[in-house]
Protein backbone atom coordinates (compact mmCIF):
# COMPACT_ATOMS: atom_id res chain seq x y z
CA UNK A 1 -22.64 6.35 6.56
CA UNK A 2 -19.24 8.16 7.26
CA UNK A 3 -16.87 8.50 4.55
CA UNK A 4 -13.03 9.38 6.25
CA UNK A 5 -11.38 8.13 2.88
CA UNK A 6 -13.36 7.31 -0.68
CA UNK A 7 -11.31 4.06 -0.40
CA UNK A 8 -12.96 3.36 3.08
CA UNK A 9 -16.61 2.74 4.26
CA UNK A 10 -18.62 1.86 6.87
CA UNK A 11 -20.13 -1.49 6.65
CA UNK A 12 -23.41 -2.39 8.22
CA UNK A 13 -21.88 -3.23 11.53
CA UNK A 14 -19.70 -0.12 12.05
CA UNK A 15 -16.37 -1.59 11.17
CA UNK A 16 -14.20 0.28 8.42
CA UNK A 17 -14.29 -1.95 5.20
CA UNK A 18 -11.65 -1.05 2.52
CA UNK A 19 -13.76 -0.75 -1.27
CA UNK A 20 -11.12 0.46 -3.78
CA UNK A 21 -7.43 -0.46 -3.13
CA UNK A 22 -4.42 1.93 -4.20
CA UNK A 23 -4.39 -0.11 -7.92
CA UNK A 24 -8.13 0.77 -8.66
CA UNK A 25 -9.37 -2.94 -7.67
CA UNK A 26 -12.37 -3.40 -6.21
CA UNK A 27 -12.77 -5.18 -2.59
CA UNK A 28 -15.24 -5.50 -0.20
CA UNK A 29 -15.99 -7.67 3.03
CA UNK A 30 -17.74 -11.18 2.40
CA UNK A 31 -19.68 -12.80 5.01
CA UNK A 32 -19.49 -16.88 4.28
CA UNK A 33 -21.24 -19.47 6.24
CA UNK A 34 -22.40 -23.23 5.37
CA UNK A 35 -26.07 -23.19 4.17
CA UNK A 36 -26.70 -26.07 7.00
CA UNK A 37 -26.42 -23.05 9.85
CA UNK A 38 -25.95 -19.41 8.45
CA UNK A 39 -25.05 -17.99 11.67
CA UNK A 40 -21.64 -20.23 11.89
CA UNK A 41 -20.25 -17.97 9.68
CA UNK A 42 -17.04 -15.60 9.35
CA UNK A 43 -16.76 -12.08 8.11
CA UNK A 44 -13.51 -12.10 5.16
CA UNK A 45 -12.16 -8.65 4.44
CA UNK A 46 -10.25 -7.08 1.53
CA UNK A 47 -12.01 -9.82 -0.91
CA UNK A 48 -11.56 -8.70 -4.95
CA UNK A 49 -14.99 -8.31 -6.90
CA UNK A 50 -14.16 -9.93 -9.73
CA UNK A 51 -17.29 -9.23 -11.87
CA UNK A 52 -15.21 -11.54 -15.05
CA UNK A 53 -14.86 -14.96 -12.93
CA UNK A 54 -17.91 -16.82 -12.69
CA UNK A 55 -18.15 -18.29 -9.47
CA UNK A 56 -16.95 -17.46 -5.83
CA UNK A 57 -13.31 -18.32 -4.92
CA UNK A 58 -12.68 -19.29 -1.35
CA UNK A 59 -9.59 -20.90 0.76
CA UNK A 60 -9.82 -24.85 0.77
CA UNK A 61 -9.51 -24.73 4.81
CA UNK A 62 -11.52 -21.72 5.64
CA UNK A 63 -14.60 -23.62 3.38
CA UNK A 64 -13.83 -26.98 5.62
CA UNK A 65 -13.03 -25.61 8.48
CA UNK A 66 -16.73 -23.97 8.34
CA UNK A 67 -18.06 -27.47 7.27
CA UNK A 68 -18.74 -26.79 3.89
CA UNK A 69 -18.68 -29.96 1.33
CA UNK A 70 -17.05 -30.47 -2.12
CA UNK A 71 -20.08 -31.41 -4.35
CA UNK A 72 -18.02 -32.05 -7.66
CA UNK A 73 -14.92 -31.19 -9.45
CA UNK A 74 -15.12 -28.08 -12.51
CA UNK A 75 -12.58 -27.29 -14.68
CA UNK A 76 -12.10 -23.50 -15.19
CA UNK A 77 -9.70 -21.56 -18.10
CA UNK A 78 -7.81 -18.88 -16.42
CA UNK A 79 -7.34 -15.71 -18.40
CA UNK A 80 -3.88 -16.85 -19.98
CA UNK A 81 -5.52 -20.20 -21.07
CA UNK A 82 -4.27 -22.50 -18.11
CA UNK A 83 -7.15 -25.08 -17.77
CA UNK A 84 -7.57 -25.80 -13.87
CA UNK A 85 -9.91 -28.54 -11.72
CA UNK A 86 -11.31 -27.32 -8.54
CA UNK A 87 -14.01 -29.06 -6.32
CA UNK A 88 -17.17 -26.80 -5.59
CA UNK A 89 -19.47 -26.59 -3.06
CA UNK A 90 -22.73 -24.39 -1.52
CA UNK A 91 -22.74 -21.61 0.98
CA UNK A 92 -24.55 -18.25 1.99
CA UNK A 93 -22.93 -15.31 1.20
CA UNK A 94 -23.64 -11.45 2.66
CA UNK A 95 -22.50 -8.56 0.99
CA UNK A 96 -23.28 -4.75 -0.04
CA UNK A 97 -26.37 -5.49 2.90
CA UNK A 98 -28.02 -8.61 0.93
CA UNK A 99 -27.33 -12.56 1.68
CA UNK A 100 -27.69 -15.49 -0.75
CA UNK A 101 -26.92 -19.19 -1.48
CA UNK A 102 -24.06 -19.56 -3.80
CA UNK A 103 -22.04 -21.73 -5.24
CA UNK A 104 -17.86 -21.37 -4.00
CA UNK A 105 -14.86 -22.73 -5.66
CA UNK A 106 -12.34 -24.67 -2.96
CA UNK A 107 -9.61 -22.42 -3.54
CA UNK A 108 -5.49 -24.36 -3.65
CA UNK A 109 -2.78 -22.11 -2.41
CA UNK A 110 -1.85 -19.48 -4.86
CA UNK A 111 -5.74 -19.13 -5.94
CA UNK A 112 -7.30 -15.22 -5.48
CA UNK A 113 -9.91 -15.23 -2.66
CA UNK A 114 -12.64 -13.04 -4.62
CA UNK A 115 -16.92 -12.79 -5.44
CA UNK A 116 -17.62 -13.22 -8.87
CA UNK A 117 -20.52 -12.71 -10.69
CA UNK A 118 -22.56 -15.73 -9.93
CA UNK A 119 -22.27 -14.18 -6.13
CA UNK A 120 -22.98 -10.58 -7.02
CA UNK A 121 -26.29 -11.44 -9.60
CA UNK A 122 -27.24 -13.61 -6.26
CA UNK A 123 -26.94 -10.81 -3.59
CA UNK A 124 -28.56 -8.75 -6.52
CA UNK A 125 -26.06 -6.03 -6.01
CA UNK A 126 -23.53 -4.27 -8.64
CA UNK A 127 -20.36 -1.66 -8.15
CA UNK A 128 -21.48 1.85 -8.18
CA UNK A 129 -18.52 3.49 -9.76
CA UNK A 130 -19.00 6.81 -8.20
CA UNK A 131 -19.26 5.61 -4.87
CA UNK A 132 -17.18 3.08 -4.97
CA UNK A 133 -18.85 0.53 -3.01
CA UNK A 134 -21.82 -2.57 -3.87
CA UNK A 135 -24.93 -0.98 -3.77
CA UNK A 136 -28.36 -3.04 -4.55
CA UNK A 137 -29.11 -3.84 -8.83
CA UNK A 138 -32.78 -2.59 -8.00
CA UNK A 139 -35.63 -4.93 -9.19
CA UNK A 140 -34.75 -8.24 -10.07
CA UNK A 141 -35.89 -8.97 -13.65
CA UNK A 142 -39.19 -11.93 -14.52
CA UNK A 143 -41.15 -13.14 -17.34
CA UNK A 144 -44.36 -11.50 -16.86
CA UNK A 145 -48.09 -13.66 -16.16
CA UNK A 146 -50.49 -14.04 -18.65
């Protein structure tokens, strides 16, 4: 992997992916896709890890344009105690080199486009702080047979 910039990588398909923006935020590229047909999907850029949110946050027309479904409506608390309704729905996610079902939040204008931590414990990856990029959580933890 070449490093030009600690703020830029290499992804896994040679295109430069921003990781850490000028403020210290975290971003990475997202691939989304309905879970009906995983290769109708589009690569997002610049998308904030936000390891405090639960679920994945995506734009209302990208999600339908790509055929995705509302399932139901959840209300979320935002962090200055704003109560907010948003419809949800399921699609695969790639990131950090790993790919999982997920569920993502049908984001209004004005809502952050980000991966939360529902999305990052289902890719099984974390943020290595010294690199600055998603890197894999290593073995995923089970209750062990009798």
């Amino acid at each position: 992997m070449r490093r030009y910039d600690r703020r830029w990588i290499d992804d896994v398909n040679g295109d430069m992916v921003r990781m850490i923006d000028d403020m210290g935020i975290f971003r990475t590229s997202v691939r989304i896709a309905p879970w009906t047909d995983p290769r109708a999907g589009v690569m997002l850029h610049d998308v904030m890890v936000d390891t405090v949110s639960e679920y994945n946050w995506f734009p209302r027309p990208l999600l339908q344009q790509l055929g995705i479904a509302p399932q139901r409506w959840v209300r979320f608390e935002t962090a200055d105690g704003r109560i907010l309704e948003r419809e949800i729905g399921y699609a695969i996610i790639a990131a950090g080199g790993s790919e999982s079902p997920t569920i993502v939040v049908f984001g209004d204008p004005g809502d952050m486009t980000l991966l939360g931590a529902f999305g990052l414990e289902g890719l099984n990856v974390r943020i290595d702080v010294v690199t600055k990029e998603l890197v894999p959580a290593g073995p995923v933890p089970v209750a062990a047979a009798a």
